[in-house]
C-alpha atoms as a PDB file:
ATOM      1  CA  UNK A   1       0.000   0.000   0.000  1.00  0.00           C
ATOM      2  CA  UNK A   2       2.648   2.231   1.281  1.00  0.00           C
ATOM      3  CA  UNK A   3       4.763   1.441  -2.100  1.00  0.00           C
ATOM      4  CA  UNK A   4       1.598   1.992  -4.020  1.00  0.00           C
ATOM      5  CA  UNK A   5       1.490   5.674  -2.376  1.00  0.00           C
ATOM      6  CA  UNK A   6       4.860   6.467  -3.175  1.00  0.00           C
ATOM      7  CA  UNK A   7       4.604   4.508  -6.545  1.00  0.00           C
ATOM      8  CA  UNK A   8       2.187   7.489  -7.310  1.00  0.00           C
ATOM      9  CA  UNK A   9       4.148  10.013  -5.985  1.00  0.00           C
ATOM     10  CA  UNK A  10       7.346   9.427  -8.040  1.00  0.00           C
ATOM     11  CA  UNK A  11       5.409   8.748 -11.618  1.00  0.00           C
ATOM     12  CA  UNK A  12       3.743  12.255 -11.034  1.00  0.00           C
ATOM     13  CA  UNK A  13       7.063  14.006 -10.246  1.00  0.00           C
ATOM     14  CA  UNK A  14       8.961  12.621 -12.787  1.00  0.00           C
ATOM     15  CA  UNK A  15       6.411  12.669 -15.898  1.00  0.00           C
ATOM     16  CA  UNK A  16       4.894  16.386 -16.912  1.00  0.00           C
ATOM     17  CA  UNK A  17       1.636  17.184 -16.305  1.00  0.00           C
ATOM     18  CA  UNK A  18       0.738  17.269 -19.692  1.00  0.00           C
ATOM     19  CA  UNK A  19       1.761  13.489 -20.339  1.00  0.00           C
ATOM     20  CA  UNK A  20       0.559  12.193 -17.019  1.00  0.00           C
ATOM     21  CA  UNK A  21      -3.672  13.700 -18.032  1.00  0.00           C
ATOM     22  CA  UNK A  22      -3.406  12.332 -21.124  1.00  0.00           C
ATOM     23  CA  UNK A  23      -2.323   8.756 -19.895  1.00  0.00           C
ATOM     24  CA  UNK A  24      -3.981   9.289 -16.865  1.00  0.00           C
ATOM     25  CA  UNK A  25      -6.116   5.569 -17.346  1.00  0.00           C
ATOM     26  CA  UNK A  26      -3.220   3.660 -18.604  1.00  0.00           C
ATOM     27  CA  UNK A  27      -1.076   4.540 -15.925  1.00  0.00           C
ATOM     28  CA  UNK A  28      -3.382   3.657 -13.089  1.00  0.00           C
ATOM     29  CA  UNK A  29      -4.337   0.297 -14.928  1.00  0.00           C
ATOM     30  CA  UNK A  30      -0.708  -0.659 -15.094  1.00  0.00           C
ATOM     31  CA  UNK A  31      -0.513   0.117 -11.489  1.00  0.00           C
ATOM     32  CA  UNK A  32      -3.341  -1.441  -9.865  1.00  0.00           C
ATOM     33  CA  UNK A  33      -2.681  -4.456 -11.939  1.00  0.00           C
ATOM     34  CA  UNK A  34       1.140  -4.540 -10.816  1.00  0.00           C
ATOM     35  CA  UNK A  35       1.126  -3.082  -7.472  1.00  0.00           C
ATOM     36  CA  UNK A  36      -2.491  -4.489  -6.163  1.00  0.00           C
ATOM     37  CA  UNK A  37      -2.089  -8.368  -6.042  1.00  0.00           C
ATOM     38  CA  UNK A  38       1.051  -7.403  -4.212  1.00  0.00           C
ATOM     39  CA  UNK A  39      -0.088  -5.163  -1.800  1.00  0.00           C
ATOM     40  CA  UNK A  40      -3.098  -7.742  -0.776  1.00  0.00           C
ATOM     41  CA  UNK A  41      -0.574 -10.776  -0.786  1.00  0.00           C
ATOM     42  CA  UNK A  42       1.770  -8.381   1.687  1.00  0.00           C
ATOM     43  CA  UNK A  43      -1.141  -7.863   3.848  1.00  0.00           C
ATOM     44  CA  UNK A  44      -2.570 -11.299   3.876  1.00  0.00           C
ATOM     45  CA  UNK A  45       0.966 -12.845   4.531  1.00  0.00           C
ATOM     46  CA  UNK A  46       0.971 -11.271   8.024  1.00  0.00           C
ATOM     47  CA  UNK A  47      -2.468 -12.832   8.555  1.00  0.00           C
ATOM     48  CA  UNK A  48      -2.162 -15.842  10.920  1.00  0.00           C
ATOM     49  CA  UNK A  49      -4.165 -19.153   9.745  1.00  0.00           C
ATOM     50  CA  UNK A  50      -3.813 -20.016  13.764  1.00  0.00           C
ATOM     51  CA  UNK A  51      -4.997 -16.689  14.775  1.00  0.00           C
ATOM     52  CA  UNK A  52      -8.313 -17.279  12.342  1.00  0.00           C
ATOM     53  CA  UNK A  53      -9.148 -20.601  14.090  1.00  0.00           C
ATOM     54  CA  UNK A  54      -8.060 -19.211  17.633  1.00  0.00           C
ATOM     55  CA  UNK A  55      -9.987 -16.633  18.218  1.00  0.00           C
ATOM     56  CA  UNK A  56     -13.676 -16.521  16.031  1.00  0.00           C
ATOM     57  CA  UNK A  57     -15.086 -14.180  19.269  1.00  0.00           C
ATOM     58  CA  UNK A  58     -12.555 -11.960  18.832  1.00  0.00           C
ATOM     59  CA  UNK A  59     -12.913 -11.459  15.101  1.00  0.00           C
ATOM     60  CA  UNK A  60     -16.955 -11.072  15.488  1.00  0.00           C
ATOM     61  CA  UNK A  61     -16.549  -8.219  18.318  1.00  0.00           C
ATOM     62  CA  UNK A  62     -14.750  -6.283  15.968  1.00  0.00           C
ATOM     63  CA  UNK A  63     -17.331  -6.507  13.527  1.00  0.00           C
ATOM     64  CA  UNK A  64     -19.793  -6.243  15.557  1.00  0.00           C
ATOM     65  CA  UNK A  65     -18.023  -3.197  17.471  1.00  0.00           C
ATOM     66  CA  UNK A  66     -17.344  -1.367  14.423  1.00  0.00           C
ATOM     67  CA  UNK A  67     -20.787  -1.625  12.941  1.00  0.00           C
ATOM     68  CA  UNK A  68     -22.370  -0.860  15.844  1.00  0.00           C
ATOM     69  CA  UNK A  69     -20.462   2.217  16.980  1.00  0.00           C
ATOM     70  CA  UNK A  70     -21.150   3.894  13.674  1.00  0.00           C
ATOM     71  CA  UNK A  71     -24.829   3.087  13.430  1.00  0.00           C
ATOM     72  CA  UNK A  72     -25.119   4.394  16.846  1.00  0.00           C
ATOM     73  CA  UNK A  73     -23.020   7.453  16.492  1.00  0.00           C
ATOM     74  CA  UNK A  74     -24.812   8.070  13.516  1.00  0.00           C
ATOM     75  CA  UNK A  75     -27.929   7.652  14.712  1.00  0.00           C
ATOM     76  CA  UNK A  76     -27.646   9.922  17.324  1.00  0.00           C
ATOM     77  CA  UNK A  77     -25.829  12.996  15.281  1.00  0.00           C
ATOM     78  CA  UNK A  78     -28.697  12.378  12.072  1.00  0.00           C
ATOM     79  CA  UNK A  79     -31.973  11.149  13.429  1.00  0.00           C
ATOM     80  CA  UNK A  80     -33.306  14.271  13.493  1.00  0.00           C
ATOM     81  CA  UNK A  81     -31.784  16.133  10.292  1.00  0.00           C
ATOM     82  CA  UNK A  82     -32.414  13.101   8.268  1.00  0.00           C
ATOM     83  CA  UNK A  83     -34.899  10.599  10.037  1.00  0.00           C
ATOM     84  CA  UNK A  84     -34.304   7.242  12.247  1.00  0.00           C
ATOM     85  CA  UNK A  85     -33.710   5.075   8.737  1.00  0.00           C
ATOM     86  CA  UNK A  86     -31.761   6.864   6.916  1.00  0.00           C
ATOM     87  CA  UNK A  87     -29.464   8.209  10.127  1.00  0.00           C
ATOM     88  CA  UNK A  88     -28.778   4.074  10.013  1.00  0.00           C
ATOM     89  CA  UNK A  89     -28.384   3.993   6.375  1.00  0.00           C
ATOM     90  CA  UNK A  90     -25.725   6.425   6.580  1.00  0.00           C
ATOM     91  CA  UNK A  91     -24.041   4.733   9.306  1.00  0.00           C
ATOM     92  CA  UNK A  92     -24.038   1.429   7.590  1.00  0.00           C
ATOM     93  CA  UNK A  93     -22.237   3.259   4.745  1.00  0.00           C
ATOM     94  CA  UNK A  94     -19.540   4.650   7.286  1.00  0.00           C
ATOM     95  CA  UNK A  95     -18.289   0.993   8.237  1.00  0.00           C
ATOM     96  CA  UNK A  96     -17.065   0.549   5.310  1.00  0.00           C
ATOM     97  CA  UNK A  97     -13.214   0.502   5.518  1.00  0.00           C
ATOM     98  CA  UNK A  98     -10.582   2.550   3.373  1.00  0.00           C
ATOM     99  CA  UNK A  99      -7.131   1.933   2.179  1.00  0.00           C
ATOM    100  CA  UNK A 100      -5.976   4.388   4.930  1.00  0.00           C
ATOM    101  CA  UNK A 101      -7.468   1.923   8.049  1.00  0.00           C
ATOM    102  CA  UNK A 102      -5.738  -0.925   5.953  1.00  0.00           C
ATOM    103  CA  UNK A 103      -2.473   1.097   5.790  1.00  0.00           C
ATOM    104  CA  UNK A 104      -2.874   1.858   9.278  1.00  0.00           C
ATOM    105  CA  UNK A 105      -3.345  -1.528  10.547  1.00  0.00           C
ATOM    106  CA  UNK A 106      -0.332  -2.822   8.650  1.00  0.00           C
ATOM    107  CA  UNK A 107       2.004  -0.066   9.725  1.00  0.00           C
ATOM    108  CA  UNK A 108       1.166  -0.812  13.674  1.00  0.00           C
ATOM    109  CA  UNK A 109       1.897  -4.602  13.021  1.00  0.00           C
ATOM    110  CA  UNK A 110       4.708  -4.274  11.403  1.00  0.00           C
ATOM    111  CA  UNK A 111       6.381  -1.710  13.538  1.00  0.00           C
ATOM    112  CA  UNK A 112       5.432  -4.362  16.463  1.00  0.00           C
ATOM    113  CA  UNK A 113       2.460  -1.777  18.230  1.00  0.00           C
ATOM    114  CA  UNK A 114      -0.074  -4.634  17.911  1.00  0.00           C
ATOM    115  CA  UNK A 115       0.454  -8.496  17.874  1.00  0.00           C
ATOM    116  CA  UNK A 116      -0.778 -10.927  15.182  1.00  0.00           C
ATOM    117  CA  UNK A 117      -3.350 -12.215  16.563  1.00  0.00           C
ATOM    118  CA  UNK A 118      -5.314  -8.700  16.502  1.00  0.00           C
ATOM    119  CA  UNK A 119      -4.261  -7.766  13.277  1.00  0.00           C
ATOM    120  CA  UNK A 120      -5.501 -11.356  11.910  1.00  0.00           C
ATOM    121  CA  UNK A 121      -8.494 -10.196  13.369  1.00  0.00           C
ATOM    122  CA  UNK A 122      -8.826  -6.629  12.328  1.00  0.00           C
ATOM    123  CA  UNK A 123      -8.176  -7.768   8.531  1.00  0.00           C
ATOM    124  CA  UNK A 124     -10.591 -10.653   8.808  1.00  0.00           C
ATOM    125  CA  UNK A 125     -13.404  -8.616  10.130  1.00  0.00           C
ATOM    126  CA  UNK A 126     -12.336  -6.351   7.540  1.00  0.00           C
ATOM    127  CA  UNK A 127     -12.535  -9.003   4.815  1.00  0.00           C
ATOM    128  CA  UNK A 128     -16.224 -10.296   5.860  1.00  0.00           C
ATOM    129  CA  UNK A 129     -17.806  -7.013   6.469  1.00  0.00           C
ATOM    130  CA  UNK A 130     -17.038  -5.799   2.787  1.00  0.00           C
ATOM    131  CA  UNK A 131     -20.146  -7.929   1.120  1.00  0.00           C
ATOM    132  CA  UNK A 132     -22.070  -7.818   4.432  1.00  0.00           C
ATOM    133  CA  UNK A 133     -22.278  -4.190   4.241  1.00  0.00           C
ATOM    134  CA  UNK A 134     -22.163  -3.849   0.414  1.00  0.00           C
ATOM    135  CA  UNK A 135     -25.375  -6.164   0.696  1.00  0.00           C
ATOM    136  CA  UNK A 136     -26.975  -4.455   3.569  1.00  0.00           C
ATOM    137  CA  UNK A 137     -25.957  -1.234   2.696  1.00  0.00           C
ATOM    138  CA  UNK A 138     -27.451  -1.320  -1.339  1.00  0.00           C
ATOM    139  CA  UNK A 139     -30.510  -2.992   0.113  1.00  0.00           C
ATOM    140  CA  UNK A 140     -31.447  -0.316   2.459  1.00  0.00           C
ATOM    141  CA  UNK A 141     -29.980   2.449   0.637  1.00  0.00           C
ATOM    142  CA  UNK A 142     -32.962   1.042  -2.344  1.00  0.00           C
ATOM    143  CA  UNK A 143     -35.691   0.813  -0.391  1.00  0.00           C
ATOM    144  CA  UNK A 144     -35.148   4.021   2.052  1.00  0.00           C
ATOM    145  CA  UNK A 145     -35.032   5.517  -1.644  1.00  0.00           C
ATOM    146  CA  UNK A 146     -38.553   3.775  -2.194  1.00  0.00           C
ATOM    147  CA  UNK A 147     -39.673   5.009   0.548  1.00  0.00           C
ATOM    148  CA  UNK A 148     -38.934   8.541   0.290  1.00  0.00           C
ATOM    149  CA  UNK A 149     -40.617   9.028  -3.101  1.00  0.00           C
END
């Protein structure tokens, strides 16, 4: 991730401007195909197989903590502006990880801050929230759109 960031950095200082917007598609193409299998095989090489099998409770807290502190936080700052369902909606959406949490999570492993059995289990609940709130969140996002009109 962090050689994907600097990846960027170095084709944008040493091409001009002019040449980087015109091959603006090509060059991101030939980096995400390059640089994203290995960034995901980096990641998932610190994930412990043991750690998976070891701790299931652990893994479904952190789901469970990170959906539910975001609905509720949500909930509480939008029910009024927006309405109870779509103050949930909108949390829902907000669980959903970025590269920066990823890059986060690998750069405190790595530099020893956590061990690896929580960052097995930060990436995994990472890894089975994405359809569960890519499902939820397209299904409730539709019919709270129903709903309003």
């Amino acid at each position: 991730m962090v050689a994907a960031i600097f990846g960027g950095i170095a084709v944008s200082q040493m091409l001009p401007e002019k040449a980087i917007q015109q091959y603006k598609k090509p060059i991101f193409f030939v980096g995400n195909i390059f640089l994203g299998p290995f960034i995901s095989l980096s990641l998932g090489g610190h994930m412990s197989f043991g750690s998976l099998l070891s701790y299931p409770i652990l893994i479904l807290a952190i789901m469970a903590i990170s959906l539910l502190s975001r609905m509720g936080v949500s909930y509480v700052l939008f029910n009024k502006p927006l309405g109870k369902r779509q103050a949930l909606v909108l949390g829902i959406g907000l669980t959903n990880k970025f590269c920066t949490s990823i890059v986060s999570e690998s750069l405190l492993f790595t530099s020893g801050l956590i061990a690896q059995p929580l960052y097995t289990a930060m990436m995994a609940a990472f890894i089975l929230l994405k359809p569960i709130i890519v499902g939820v969140f397209s299904r409730t996002l539709a019919v709270t759109k129903d709903a309003i009109q």
